[in-house]
C-alpha atoms as a PDB file:
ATOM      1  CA  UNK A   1     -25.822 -42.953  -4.917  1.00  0.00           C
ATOM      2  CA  UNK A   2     -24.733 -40.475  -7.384  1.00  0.00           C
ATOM      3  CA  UNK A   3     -26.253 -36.757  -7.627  1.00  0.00           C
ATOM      4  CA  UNK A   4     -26.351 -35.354 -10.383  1.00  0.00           C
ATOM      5  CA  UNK A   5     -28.186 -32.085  -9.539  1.00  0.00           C
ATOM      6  CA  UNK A   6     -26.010 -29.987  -7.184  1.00  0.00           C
ATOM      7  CA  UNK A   7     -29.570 -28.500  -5.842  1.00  0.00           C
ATOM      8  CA  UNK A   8     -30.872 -32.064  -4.492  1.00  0.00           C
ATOM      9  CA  UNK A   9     -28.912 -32.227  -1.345  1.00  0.00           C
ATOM     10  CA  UNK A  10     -30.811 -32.498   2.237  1.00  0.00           C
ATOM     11  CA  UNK A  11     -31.985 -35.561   4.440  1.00  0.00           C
ATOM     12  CA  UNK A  12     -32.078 -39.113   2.647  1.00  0.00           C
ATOM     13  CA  UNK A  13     -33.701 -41.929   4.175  1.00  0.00           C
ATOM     14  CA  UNK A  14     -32.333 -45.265   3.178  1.00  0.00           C
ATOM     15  CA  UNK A  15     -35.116 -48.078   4.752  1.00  0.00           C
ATOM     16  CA  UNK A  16     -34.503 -51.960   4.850  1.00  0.00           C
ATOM     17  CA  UNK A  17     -36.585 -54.839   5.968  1.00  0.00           C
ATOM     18  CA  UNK A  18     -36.209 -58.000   7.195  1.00  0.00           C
ATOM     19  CA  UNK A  19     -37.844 -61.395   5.273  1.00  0.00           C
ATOM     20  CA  UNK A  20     -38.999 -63.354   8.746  1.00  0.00           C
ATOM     21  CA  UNK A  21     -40.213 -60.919  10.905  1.00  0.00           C
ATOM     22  CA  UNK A  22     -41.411 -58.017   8.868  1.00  0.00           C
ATOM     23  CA  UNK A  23     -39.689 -55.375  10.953  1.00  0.00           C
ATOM     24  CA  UNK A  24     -38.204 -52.655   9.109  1.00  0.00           C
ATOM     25  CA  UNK A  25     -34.951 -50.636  10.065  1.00  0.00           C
ATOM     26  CA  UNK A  26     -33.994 -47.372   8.880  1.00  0.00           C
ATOM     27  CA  UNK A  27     -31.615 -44.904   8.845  1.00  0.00           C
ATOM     28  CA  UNK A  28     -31.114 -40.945   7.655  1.00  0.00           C
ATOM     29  CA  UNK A  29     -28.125 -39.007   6.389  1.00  0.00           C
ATOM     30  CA  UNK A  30     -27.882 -35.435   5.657  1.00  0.00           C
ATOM     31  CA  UNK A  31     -25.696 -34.980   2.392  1.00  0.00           C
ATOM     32  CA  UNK A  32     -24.941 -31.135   1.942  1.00  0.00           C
ATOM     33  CA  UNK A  33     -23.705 -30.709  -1.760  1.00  0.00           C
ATOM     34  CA  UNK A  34     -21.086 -28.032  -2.488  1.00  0.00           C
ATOM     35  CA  UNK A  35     -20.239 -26.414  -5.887  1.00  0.00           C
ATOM     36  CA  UNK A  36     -16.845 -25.454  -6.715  1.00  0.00           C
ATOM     37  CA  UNK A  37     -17.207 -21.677  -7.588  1.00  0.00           C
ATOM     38  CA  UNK A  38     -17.265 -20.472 -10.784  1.00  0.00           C
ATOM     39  CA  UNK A  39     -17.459 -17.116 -12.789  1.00  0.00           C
ATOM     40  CA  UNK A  40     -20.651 -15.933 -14.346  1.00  0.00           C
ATOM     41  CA  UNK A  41     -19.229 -12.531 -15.928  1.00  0.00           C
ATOM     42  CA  UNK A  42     -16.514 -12.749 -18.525  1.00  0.00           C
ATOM     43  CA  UNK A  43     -14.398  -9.720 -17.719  1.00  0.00           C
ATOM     44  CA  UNK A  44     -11.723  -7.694 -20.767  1.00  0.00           C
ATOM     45  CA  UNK A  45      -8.406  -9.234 -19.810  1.00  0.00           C
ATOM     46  CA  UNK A  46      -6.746  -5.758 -20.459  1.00  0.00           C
ATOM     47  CA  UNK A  47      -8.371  -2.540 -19.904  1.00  0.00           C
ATOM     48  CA  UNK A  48      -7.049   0.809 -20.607  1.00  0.00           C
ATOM     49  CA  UNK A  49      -8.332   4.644 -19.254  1.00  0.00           C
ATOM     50  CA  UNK A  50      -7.340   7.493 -18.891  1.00  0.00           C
ATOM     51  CA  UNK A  51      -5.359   9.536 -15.922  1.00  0.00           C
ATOM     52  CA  UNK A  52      -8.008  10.801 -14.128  1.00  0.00           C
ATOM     53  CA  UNK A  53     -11.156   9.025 -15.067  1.00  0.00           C
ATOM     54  CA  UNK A  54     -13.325   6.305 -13.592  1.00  0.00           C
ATOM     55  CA  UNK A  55     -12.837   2.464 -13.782  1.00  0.00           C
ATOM     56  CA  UNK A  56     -15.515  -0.385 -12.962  1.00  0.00           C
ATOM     57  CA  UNK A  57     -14.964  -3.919 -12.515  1.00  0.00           C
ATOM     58  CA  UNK A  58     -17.945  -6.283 -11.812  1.00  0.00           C
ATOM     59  CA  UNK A  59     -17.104  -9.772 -11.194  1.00  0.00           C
ATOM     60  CA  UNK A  60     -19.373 -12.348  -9.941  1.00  0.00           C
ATOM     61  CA  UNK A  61     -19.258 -15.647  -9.122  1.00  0.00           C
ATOM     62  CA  UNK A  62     -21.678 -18.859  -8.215  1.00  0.00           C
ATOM     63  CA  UNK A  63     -21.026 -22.246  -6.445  1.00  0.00           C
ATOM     64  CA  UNK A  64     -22.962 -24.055  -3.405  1.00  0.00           C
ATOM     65  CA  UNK A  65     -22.979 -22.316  -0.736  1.00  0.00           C
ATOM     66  CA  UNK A  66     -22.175 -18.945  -3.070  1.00  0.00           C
ATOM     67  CA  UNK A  67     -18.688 -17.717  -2.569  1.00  0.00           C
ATOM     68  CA  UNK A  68     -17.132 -15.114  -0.930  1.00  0.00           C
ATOM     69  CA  UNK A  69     -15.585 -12.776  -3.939  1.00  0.00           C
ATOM     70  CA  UNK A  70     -12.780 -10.297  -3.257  1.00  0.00           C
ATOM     71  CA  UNK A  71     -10.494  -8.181  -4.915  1.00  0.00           C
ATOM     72  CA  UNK A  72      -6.770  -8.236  -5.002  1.00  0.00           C
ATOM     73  CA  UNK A  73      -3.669  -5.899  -5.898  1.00  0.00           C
ATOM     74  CA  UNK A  74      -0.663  -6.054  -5.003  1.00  0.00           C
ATOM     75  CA  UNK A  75      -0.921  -9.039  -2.863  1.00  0.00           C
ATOM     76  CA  UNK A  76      -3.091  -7.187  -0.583  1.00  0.00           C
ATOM     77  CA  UNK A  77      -6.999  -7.679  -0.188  1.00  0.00           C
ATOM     78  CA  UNK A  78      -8.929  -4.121  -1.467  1.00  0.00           C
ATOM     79  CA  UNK A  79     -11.402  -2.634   0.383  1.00  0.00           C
ATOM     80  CA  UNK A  80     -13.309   0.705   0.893  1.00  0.00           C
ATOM     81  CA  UNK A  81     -10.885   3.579   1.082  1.00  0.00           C
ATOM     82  CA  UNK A  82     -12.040   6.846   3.164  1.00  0.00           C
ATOM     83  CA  UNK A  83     -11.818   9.499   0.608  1.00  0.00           C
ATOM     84  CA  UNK A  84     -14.356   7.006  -1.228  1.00  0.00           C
ATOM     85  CA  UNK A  85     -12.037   6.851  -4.510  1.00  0.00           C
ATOM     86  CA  UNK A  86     -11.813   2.960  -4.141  1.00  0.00           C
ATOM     87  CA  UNK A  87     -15.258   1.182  -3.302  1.00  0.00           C
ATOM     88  CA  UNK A  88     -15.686  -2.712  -3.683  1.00  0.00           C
ATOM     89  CA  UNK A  89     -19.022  -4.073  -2.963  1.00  0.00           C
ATOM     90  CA  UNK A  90     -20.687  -7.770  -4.003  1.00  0.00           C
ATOM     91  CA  UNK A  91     -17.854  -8.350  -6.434  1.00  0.00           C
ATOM     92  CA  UNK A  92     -17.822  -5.201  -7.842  1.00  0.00           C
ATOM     93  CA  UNK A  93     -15.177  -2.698  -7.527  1.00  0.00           C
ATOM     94  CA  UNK A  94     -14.799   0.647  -8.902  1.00  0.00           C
ATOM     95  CA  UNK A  95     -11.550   3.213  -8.838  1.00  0.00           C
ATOM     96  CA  UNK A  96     -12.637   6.778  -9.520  1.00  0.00           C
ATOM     97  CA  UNK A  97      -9.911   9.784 -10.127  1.00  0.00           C
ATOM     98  CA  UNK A  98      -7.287   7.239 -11.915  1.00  0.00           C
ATOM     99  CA  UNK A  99      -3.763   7.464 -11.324  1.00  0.00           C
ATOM    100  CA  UNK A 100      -0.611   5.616 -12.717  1.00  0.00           C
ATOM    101  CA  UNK A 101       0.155   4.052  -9.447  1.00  0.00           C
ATOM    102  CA  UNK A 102      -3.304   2.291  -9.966  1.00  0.00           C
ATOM    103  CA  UNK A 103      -2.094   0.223 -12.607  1.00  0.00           C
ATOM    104  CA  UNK A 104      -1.324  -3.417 -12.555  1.00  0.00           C
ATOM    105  CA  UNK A 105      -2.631  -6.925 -12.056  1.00  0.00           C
ATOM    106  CA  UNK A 106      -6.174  -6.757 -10.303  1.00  0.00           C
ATOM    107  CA  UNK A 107      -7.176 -10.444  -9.433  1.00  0.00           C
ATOM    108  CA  UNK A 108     -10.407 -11.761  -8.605  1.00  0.00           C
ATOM    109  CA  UNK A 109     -11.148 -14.410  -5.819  1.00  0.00           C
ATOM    110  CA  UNK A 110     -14.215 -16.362  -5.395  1.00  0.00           C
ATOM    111  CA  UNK A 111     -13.860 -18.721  -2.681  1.00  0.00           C
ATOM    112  CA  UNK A 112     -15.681 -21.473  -0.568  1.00  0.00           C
ATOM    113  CA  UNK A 113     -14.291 -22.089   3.087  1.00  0.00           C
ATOM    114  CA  UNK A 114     -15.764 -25.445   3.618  1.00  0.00           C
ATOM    115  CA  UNK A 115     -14.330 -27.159   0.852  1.00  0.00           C
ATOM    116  CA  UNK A 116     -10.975 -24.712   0.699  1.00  0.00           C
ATOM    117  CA  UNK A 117     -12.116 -24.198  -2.913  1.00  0.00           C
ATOM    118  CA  UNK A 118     -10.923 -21.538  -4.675  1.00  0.00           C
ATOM    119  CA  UNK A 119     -10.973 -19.573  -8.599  1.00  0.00           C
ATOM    120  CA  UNK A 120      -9.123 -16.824  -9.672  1.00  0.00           C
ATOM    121  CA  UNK A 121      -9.392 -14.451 -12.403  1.00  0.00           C
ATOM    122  CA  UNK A 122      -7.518 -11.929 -13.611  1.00  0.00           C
ATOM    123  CA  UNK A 123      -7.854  -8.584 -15.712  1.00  0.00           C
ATOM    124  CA  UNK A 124      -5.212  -5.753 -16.168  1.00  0.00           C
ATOM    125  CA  UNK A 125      -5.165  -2.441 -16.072  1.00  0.00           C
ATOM    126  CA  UNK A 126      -3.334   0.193 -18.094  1.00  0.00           C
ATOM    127  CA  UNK A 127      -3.438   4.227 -17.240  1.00  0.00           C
ATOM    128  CA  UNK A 128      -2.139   5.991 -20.027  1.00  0.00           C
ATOM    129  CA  UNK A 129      -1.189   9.705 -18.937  1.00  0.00           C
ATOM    130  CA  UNK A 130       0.824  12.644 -20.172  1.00  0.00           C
ATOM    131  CA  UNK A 131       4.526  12.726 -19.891  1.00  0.00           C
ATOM    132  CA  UNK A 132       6.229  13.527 -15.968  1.00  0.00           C
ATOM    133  CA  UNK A 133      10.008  14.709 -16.273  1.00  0.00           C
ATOM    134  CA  UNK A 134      11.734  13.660 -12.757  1.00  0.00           C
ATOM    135  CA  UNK A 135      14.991  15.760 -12.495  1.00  0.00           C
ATOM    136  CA  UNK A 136      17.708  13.921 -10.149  1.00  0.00           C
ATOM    137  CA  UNK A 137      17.922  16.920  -7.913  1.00  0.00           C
ATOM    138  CA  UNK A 138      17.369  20.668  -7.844  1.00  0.00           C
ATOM    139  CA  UNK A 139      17.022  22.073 -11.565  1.00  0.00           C
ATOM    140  CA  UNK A 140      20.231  23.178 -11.716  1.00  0.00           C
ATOM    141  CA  UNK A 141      23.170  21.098 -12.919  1.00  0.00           C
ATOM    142  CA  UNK A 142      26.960  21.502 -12.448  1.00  0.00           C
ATOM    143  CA  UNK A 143      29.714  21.635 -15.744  1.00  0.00           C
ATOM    144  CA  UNK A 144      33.002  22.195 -16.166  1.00  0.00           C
ATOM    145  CA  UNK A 145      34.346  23.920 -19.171  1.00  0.00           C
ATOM    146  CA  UNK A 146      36.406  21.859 -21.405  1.00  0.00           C
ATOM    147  CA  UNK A 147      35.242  18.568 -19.620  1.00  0.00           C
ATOM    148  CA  UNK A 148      32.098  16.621 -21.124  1.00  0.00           C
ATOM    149  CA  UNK A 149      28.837  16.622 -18.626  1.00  0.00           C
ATOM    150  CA  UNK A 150      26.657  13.463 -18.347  1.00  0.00           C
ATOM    151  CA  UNK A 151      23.416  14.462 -17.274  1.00  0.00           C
ATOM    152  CA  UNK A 152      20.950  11.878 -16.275  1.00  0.00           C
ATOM    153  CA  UNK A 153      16.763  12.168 -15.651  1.00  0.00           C
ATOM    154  CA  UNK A 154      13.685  10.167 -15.498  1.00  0.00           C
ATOM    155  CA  UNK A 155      10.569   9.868 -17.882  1.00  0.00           C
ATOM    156  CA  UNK A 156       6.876   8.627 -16.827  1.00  0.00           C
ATOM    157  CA  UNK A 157       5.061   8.371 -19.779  1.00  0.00           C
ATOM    158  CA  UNK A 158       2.268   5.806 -20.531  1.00  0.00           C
ATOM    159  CA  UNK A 159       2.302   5.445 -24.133  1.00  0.00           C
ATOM    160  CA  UNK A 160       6.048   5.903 -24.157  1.00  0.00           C
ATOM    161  CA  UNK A 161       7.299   9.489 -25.296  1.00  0.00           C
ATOM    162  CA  UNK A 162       9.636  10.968 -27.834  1.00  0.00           C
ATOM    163  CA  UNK A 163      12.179  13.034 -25.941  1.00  0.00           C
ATOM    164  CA  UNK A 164      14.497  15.967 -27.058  1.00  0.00           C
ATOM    165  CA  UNK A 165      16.676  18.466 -25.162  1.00  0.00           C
ATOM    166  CA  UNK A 166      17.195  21.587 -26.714  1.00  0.00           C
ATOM    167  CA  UNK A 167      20.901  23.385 -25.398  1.00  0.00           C
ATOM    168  CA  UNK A 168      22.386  26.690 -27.001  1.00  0.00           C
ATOM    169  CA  UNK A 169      20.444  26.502 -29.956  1.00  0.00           C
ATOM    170  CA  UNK A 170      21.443  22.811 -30.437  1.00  0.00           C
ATOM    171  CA  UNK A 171      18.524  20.323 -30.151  1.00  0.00           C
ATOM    172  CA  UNK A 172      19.319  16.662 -28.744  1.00  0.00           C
ATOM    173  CA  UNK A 173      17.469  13.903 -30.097  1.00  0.00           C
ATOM    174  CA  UNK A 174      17.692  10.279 -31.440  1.00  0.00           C
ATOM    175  CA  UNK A 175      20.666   8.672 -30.738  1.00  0.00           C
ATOM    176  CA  UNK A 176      21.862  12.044 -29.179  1.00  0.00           C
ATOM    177  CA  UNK A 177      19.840  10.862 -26.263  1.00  0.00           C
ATOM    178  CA  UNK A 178      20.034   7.190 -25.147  1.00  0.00           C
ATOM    179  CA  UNK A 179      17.726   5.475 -22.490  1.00  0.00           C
ATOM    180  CA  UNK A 180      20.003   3.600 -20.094  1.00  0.00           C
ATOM    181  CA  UNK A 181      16.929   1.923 -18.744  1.00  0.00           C
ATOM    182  CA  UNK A 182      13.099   1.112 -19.623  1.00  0.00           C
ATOM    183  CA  UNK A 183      10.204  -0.270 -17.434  1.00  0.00           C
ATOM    184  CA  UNK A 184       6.460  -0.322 -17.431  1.00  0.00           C
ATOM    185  CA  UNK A 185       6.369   3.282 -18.282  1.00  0.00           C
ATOM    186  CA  UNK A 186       9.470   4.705 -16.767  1.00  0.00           C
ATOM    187  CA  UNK A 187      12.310   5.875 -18.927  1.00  0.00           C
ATOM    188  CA  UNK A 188      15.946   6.843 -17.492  1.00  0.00           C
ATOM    189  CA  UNK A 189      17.264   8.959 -20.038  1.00  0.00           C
ATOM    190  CA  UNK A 190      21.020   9.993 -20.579  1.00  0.00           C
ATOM    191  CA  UNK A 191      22.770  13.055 -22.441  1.00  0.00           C
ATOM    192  CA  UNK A 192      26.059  13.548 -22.984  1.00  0.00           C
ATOM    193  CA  UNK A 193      27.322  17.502 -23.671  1.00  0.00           C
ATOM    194  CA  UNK A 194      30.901  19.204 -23.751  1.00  0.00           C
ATOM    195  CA  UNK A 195      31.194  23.485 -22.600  1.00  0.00           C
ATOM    196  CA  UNK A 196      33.488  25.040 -24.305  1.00  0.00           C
ATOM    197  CA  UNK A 197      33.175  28.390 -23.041  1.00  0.00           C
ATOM    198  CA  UNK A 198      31.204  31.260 -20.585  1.00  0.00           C
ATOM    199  CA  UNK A 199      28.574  31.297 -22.639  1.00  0.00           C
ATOM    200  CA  UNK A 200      27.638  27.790 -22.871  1.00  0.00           C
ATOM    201  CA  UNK A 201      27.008  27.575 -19.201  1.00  0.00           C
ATOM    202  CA  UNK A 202      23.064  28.448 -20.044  1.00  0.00           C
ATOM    203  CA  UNK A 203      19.833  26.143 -19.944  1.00  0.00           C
ATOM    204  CA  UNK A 204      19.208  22.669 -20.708  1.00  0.00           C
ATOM    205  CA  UNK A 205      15.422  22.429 -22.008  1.00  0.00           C
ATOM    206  CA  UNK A 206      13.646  19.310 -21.932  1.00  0.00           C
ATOM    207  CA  UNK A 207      11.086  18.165 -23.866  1.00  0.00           C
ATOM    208  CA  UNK A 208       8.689  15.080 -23.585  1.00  0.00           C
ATOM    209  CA  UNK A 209       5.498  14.285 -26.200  1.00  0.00           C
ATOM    210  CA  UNK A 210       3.208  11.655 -26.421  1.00  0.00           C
ATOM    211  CA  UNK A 211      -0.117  11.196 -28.128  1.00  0.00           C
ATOM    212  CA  UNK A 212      -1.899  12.852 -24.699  1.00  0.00           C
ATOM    213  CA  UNK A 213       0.200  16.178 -24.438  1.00  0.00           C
ATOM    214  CA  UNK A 214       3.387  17.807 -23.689  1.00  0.00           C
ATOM    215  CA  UNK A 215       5.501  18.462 -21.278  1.00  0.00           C
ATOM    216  CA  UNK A 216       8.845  20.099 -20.671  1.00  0.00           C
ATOM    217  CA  UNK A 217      11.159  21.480 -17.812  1.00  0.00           C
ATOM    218  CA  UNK A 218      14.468  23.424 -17.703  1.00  0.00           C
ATOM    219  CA  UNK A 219      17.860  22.863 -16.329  1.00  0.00           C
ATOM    220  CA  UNK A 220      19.902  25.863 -15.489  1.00  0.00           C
ATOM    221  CA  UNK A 221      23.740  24.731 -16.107  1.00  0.00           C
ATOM    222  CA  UNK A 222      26.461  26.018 -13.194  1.00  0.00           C
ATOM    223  CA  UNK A 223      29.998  26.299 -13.862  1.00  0.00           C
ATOM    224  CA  UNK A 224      31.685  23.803 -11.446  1.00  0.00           C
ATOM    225  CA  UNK A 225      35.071  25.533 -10.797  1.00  0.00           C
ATOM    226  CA  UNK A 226      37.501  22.675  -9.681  1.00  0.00           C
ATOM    227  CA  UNK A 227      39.694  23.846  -6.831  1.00  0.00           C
ATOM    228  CA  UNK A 228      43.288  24.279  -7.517  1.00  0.00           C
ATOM    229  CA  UNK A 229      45.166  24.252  -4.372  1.00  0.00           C
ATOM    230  CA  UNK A 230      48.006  26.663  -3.534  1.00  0.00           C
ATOM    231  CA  UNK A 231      49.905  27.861  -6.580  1.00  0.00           C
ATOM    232  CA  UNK A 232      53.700  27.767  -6.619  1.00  0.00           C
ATOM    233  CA  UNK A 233      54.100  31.802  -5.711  1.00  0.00           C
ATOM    234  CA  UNK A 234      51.785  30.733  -2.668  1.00  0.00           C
ATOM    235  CA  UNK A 235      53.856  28.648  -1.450  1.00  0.00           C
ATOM    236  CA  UNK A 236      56.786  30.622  -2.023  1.00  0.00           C
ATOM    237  CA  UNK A 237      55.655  33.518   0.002  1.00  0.00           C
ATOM    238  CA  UNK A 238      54.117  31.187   2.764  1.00  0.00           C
ATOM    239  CA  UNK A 239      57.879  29.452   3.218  1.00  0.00           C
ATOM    240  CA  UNK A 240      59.568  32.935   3.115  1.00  0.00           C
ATOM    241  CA  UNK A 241      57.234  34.586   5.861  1.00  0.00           C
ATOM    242  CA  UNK A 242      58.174  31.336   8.079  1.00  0.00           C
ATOM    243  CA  UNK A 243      61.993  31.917   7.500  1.00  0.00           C
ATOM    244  CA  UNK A 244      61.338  35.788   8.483  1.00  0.00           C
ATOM    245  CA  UNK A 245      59.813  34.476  10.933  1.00  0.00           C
ATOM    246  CA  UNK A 246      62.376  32.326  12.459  1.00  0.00           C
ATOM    247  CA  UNK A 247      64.789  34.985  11.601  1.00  0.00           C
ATOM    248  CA  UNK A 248      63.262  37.530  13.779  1.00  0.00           C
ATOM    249  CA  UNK A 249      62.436  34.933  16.748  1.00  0.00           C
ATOM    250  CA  UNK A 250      66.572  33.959  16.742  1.00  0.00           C
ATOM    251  CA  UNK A 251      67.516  37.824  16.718  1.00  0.00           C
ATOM    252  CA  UNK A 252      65.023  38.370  19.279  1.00  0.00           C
ATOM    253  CA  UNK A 253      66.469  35.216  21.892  1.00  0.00           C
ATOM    254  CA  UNK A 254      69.699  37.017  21.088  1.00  0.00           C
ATOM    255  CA  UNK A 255      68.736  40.476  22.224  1.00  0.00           C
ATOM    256  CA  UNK A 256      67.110  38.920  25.004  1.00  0.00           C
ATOM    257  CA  UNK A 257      69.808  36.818  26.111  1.00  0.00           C
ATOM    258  CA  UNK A 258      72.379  40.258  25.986  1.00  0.00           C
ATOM    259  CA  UNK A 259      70.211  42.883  26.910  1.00  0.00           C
ATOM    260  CA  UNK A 260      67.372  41.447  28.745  1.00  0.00           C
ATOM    261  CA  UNK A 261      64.926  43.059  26.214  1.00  0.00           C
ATOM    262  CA  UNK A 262      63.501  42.303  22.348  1.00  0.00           C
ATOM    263  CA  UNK A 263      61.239  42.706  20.168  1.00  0.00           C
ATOM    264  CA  UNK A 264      58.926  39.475  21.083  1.00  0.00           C
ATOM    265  CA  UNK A 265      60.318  38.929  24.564  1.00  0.00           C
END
């Protein structure tokens, strides 16, 4: 028997009778169909918004029995978050207050126990936001005069920016600036700059645009003095304060030894 209709499952008789006696014998099965799930919205593949604003995902799914639809990110199931900024409910899930942690790969599960059928689908999600400048440490950065300064710092940016830094009245751009390393809307950036002098121990100012603002921070520069040790008349006067030293302890024995008195003893 071969069902074609995935809504005629229940209880089927099948009845049989015998030529010589008449009697009749029959028997009943239950046959419960079950539908491998399938998706009944077509969802964007990529969706983009903006830092801050609200996202909605509606995903639904039939099969026999229905499925069980869930979200997924970041290999972890999504639910409903306290602070109510993340709510999923019958398939749909919506993000409100954006942020550029939130994007990624959201996948979509529909899924039948009893037959361990599963479907996925997938959309992604891209946050665009205005430029963040991440300094390595305090904003204040060490030099030495005469010896060039590499000074390295990070760029979130989704679309990517344009950066310059302006030093001294000199402004840094292009291939003046070089990003060492690039990924999914994180730039390290590195500058290379020489003092020559007092006065170009000043500020580093930073600047990074893209088409959704501005932003910029500054980098007081510190002159790193290197430490020189002991110089040669140091050490001069430290050896010949040791030999007065021993001079006066060997006089002293002496008068000691003669008079039973000194200067020490």
């Amino acid at each position: 028997m071969t069902l074609y209709d995935p809504h005629l499952g229940g209880i089927f008789t099948c009845a049989g009778q015998f030529d010589q006696s008449g009697a009749t014998a029959r028997a009943q099965i239950r046959i419960r169909l079950i539908e491998r799930p399938t998706f009944v919205t077509q969802m964007e593949p990529v969706k983009e918004v903006l830092e801050g604003t609200q996202v909605d995902f509606n995903c639904q799914a039939k099969g026999i029995p229905p499925p069980m639809v869930r979200w997924i990110f970041q290999n972890q199931a999504l639910s409903n978050t306290g602070d109510g900024r993340i709510s999923v409910e019958k398939g749909a899930l919506v993000i409100e207050n954006v942020q550029p942690s939130d994007a990624g790969i959201y996948s979509c599960e529909a899924s039948i126990k009893e037959r361990n059928e599963v479907a996925f689908t997938n959309v992604s999600l891209n946050v665009k936001f205005t430029p963040r400048i991440q300094l390595p440490m305090a904003e204040s950065s060490a030099t030495q005069i005469g010896n060039p300064t590499q000074y390295n710092f990070t760029i979130l940016a989704n679309p990517s920016p344009s950066v310059t830094v302006s030093w001294k009245g000199k402004v840094f751009e292009g291939d003046d600036i070089k990003v060492v390393e690039e990924d999914q809307g994180t730039y390290m950036v590195s500058l290379q700059f020489m003092p020559t002098s007092q006065k170009d121990i000043s500020e580093l100012l930073i600047t990074a645009i893209n088409e959704l603002g501005t932003t910029t921070k500054t980098v007081t520069l510190k002159e790193d003095i290197p430490d020189k040790g002991l110089g040669t008349g140091s050490i001069l006067a430290i050896i010949l304060a040791i030999l007065l030293l021993l001079v006066l302890l060997v006089v002293d024995v002496s008068c000691y030894y003669r008079r039973q008195c000194g200067f020490l003893m």
